[in-house]
N, C-alpha and C. Protein backbone atom coordinates (compact mmCIF):
# COMPACT_ATOMS: atom_id res chain seq x y z
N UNK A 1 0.82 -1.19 0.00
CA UNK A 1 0.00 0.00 0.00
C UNK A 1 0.87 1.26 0.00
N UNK A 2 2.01 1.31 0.66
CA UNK A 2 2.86 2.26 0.92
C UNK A 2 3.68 2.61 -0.84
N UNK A 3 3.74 1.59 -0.91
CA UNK A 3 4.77 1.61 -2.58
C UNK A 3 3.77 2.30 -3.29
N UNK A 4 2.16 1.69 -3.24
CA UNK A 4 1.67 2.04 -4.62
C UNK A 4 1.28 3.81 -3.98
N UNK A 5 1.48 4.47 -2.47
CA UNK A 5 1.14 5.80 -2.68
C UNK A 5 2.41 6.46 -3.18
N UNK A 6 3.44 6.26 -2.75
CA UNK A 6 4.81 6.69 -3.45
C UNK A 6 5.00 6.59 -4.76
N UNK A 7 4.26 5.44 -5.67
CA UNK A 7 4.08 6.01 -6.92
C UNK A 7 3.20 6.86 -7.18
N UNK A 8 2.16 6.71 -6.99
CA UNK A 8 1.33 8.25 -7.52
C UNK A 8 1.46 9.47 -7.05
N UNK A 9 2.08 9.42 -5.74
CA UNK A 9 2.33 10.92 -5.47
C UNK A 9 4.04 11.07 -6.45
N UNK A 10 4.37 10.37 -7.25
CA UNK A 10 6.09 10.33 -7.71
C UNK A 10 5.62 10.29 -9.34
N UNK A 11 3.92 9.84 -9.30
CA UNK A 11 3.25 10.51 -11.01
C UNK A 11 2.63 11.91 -10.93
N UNK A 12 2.07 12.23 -9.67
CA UNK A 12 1.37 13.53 -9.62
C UNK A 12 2.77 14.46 -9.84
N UNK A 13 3.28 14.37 -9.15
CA UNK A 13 4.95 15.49 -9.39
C UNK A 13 5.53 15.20 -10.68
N UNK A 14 5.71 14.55 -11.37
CA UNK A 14 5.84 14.37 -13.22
C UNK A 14 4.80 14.61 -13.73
N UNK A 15 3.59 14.40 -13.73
CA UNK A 15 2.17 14.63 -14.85
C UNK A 15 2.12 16.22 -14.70
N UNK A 16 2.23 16.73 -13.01
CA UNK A 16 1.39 18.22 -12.99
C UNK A 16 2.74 19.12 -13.02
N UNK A 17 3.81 18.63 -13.26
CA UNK A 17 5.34 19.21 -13.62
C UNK A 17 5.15 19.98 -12.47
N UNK A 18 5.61 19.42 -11.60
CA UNK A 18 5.71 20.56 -9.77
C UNK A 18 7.14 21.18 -9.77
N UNK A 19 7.92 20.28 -10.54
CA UNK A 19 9.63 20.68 -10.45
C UNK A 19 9.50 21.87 -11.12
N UNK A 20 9.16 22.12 -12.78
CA UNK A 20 8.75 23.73 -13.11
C UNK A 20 8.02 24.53 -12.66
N UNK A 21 6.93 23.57 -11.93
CA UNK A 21 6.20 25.09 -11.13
C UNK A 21 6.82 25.36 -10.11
N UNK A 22 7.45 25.01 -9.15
CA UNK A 22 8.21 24.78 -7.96
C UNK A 22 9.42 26.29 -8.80
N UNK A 23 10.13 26.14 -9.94
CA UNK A 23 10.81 26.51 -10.79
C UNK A 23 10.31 28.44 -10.77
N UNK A 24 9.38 28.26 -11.19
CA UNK A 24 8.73 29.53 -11.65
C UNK A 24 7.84 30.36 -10.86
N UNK A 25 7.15 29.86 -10.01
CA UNK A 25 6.83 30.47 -8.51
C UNK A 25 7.88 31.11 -7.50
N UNK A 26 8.97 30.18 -7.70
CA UNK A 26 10.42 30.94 -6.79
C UNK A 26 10.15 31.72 -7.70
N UNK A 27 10.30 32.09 -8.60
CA UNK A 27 10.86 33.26 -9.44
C UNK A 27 9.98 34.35 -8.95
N UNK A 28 8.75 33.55 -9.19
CA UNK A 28 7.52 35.30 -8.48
C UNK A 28 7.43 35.60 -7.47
N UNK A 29 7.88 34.41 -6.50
CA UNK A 29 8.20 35.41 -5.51
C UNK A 29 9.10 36.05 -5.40
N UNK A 30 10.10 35.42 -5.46
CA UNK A 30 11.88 36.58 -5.54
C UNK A 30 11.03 37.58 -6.51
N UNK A 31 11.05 37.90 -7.77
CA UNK A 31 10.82 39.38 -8.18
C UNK A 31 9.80 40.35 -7.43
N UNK A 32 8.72 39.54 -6.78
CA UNK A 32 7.58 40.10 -6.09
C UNK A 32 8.20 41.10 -4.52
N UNK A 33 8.71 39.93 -4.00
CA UNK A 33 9.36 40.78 -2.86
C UNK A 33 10.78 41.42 -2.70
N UNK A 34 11.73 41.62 -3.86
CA UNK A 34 13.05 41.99 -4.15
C UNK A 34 13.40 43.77 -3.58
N UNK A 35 11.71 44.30 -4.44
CA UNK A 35 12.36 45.84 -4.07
C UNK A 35 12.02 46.13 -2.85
N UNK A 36 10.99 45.85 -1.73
CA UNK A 36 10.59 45.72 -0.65
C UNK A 36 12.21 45.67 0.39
N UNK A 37 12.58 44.13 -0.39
CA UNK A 37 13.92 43.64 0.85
C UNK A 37 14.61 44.63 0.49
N UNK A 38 15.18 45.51 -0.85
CA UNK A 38 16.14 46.15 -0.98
C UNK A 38 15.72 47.78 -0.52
N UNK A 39 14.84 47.89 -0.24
CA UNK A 39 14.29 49.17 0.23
C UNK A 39 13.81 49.29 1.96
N UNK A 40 14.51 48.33 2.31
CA UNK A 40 14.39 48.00 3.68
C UNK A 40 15.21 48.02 4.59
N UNK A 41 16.28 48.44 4.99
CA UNK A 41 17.57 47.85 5.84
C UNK A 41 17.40 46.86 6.77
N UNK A 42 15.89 46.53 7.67
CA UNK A 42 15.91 45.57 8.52
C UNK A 42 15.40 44.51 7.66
N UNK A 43 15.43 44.20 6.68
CA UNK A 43 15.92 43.09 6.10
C UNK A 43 17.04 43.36 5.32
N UNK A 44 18.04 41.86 5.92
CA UNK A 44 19.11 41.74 5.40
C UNK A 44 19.24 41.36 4.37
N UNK A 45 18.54 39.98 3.98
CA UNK A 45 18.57 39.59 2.87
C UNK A 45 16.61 38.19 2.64
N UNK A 46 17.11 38.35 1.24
CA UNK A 46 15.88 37.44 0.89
C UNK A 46 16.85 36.43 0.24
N UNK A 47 16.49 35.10 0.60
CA UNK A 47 17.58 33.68 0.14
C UNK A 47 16.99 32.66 -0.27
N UNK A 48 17.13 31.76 -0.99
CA UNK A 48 16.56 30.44 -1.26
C UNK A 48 16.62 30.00 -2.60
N UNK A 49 16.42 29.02 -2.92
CA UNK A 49 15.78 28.47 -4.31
C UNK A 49 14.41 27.97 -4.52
N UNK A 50 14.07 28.36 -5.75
CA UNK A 50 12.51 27.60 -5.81
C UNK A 50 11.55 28.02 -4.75
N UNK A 51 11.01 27.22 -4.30
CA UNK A 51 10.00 27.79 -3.23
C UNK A 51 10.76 27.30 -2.14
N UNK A 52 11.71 27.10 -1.58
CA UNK A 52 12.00 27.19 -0.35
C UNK A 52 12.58 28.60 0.13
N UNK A 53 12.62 29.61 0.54
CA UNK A 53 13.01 30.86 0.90
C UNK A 53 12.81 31.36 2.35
N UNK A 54 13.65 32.41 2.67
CA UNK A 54 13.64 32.61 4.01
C UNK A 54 14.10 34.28 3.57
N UNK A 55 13.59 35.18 4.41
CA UNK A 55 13.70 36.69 4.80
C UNK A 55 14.39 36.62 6.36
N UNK A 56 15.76 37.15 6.19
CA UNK A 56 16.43 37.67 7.72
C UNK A 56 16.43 38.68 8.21
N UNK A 57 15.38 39.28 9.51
CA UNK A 57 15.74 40.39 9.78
C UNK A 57 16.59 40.69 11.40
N UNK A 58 16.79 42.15 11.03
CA UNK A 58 18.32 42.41 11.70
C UNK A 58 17.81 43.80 12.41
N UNK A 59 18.85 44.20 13.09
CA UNK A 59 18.65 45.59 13.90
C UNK A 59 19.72 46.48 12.49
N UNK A 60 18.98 47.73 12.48
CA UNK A 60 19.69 48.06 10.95
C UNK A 60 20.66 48.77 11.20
N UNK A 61 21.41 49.30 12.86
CA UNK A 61 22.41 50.19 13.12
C UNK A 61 23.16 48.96 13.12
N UNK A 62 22.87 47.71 13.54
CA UNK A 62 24.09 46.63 13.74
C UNK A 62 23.89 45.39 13.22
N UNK A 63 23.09 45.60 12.50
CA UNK A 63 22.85 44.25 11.41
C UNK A 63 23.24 42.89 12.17
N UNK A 64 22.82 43.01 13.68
CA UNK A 64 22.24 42.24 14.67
C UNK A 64 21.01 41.44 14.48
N UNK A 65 20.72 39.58 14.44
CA UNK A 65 19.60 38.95 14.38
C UNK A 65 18.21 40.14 15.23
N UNK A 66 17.29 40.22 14.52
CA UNK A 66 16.12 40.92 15.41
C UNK A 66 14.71 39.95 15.41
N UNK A 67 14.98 38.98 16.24
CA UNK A 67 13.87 37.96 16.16
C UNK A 67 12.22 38.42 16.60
N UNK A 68 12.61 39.84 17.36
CA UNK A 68 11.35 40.76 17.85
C UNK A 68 10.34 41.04 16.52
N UNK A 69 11.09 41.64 15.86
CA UNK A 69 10.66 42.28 14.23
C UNK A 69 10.25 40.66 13.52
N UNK A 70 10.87 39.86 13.65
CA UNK A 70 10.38 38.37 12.68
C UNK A 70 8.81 37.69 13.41
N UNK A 71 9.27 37.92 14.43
CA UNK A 71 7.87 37.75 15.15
C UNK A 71 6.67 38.53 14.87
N UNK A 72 6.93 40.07 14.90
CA UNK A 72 5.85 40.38 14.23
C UNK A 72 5.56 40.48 12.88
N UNK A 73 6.73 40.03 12.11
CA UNK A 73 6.13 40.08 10.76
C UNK A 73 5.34 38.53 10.65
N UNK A 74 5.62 37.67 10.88
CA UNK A 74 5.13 36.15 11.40
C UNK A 74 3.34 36.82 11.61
N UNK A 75 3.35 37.36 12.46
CA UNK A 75 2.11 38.01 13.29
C UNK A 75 0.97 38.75 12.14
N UNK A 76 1.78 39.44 11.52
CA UNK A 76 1.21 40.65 10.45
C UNK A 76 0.77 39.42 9.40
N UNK A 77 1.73 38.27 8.95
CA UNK A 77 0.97 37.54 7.83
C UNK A 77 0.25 37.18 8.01
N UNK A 78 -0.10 36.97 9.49
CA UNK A 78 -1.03 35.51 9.72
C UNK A 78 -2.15 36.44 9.78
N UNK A 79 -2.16 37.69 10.28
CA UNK A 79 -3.53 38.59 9.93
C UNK A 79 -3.89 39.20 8.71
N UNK A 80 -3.01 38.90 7.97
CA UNK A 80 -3.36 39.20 6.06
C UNK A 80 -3.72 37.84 5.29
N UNK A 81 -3.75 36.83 6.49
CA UNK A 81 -3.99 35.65 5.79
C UNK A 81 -2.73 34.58 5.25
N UNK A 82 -1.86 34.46 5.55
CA UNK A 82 -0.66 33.78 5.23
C UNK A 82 -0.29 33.19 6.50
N UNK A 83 0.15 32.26 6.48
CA UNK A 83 0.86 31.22 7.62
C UNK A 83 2.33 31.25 6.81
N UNK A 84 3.25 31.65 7.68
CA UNK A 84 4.91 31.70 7.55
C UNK A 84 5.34 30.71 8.61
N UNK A 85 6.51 30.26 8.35
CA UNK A 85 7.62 30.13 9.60
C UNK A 85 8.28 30.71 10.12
N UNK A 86 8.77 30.77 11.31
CA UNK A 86 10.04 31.30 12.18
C UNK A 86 11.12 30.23 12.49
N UNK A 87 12.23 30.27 12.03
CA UNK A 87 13.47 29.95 12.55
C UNK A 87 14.63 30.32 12.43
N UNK A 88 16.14 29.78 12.31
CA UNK A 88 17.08 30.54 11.97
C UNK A 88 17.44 30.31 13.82
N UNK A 89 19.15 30.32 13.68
CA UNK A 89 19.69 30.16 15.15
C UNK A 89 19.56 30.74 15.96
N UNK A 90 18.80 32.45 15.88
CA UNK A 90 18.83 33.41 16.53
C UNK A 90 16.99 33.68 16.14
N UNK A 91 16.67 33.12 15.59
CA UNK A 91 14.98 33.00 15.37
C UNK A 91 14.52 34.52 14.70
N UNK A 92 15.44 34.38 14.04
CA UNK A 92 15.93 36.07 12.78
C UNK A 92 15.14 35.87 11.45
N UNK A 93 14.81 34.38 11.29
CA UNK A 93 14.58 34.21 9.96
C UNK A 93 13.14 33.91 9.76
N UNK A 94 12.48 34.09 8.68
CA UNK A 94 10.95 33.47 7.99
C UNK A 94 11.32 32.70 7.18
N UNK A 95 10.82 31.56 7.45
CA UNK A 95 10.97 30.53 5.93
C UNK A 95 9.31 30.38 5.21
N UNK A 96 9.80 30.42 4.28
CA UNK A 96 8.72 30.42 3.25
C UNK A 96 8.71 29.49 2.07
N UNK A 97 7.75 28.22 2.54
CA UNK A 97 7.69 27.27 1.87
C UNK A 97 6.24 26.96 1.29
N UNK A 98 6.05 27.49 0.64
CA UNK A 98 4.32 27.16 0.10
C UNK A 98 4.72 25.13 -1.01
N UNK A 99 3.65 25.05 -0.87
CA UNK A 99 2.98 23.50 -1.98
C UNK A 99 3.79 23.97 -2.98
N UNK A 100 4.41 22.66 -3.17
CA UNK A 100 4.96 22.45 -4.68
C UNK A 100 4.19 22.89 -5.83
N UNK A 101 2.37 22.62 -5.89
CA UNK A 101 1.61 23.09 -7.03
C UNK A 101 0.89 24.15 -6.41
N UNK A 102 1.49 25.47 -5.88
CA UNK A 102 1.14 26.72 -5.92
C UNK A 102 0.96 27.08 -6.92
N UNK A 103 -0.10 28.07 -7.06
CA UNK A 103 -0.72 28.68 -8.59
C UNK A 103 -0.19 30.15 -8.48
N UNK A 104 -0.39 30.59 -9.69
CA UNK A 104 0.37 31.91 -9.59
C UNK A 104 -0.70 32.56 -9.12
N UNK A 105 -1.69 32.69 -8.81
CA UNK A 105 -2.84 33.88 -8.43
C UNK A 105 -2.64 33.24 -7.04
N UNK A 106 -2.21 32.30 -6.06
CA UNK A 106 -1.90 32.11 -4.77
C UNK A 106 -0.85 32.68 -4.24
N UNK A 107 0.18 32.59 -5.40
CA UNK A 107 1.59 32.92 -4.89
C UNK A 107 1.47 34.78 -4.93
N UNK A 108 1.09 35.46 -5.80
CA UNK A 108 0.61 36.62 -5.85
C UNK A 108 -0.43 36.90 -4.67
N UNK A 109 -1.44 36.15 -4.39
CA UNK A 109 -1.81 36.55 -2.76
C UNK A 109 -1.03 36.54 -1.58
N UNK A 110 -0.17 35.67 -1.56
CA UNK A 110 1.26 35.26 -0.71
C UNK A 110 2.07 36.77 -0.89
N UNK A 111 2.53 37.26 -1.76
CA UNK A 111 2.91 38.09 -1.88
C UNK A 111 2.78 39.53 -1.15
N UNK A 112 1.16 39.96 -1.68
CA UNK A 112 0.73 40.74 -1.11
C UNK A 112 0.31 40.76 -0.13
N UNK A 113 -0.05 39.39 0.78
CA UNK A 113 0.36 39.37 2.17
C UNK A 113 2.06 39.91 3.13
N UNK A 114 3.11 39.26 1.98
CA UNK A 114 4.03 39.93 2.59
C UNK A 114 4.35 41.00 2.48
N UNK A 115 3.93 41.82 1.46
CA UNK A 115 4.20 43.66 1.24
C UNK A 115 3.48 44.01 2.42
N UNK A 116 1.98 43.53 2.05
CA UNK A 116 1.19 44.12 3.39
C UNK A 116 1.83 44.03 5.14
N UNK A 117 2.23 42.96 4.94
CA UNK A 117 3.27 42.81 6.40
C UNK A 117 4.09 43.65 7.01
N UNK A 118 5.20 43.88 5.75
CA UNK A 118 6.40 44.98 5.44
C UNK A 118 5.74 46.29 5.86
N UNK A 119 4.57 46.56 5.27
CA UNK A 119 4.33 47.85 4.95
C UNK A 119 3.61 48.11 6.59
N UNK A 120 2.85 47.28 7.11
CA UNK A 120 2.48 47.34 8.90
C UNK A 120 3.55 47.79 9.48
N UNK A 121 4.80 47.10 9.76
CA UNK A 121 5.74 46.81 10.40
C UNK A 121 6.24 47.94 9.86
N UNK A 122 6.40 49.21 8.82
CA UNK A 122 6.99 50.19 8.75
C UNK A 122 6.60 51.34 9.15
N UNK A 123 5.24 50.80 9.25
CA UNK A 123 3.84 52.23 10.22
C UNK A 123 4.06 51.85 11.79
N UNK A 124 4.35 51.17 12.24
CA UNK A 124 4.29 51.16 13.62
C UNK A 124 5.70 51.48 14.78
């Protein structure tokens, strides 16, 4: 029983091509949230491949882990509707892992959950 779900979930990821969408969703998000991170100093950086990604933020006089600020951005998605992670050694980081068959009108809501986040966290 175990073999035959490992094949179909190992045909669903070849038939619905998850490796290119997986492929091309990183991409919308990296371009989606790029000028945000670069117009930001308390984020350090935006990192990852594909859909695995993570945002680090920092104290911006000392580019010090600021796990305070990750927390509430964590906080801000989950009230725009997005569920993120927190981790990272200093609990500095968001990882951001959506479904392999994310659609682009999801990943674009994902998105504008995280501008909307950014943009809280710069009013307060």
């Amino acid at each position: 029983l175990s073999a035959a779900a490992g094949n179909a979930t190992l045909r669903a990821v070849i038939d619905e091509d998850m490796q290119g969408n997986a492929l091309a969703r990183g991409k919308q998000l990296t371009a989606g949230l790029q000028a945000a991170v670069e117009a930001n100093d308390w984020i350090a950086e935006l990192r990852g491949k594909g859909l695995m990604q993570a945002l680090e933020f920092v104290h911006p006089a000392s580019n010090e882990a600021d796990a305070g600020r990750a927390g509430e951005f964590l906080e801000a998605c989950r009230i725009h509707g997005l569920l993120v992670g927190k981790g990272g050694l200093y609990g500095n980081v968001i990882r951001i892992a959506p479904m392999l068959n994310v659609s682009a009108i999801e990943m674009d809501e994902a998105i504008a959950a995280m501008l909307a986040a950014i943009n809280d966290l710069n009013n307060n």
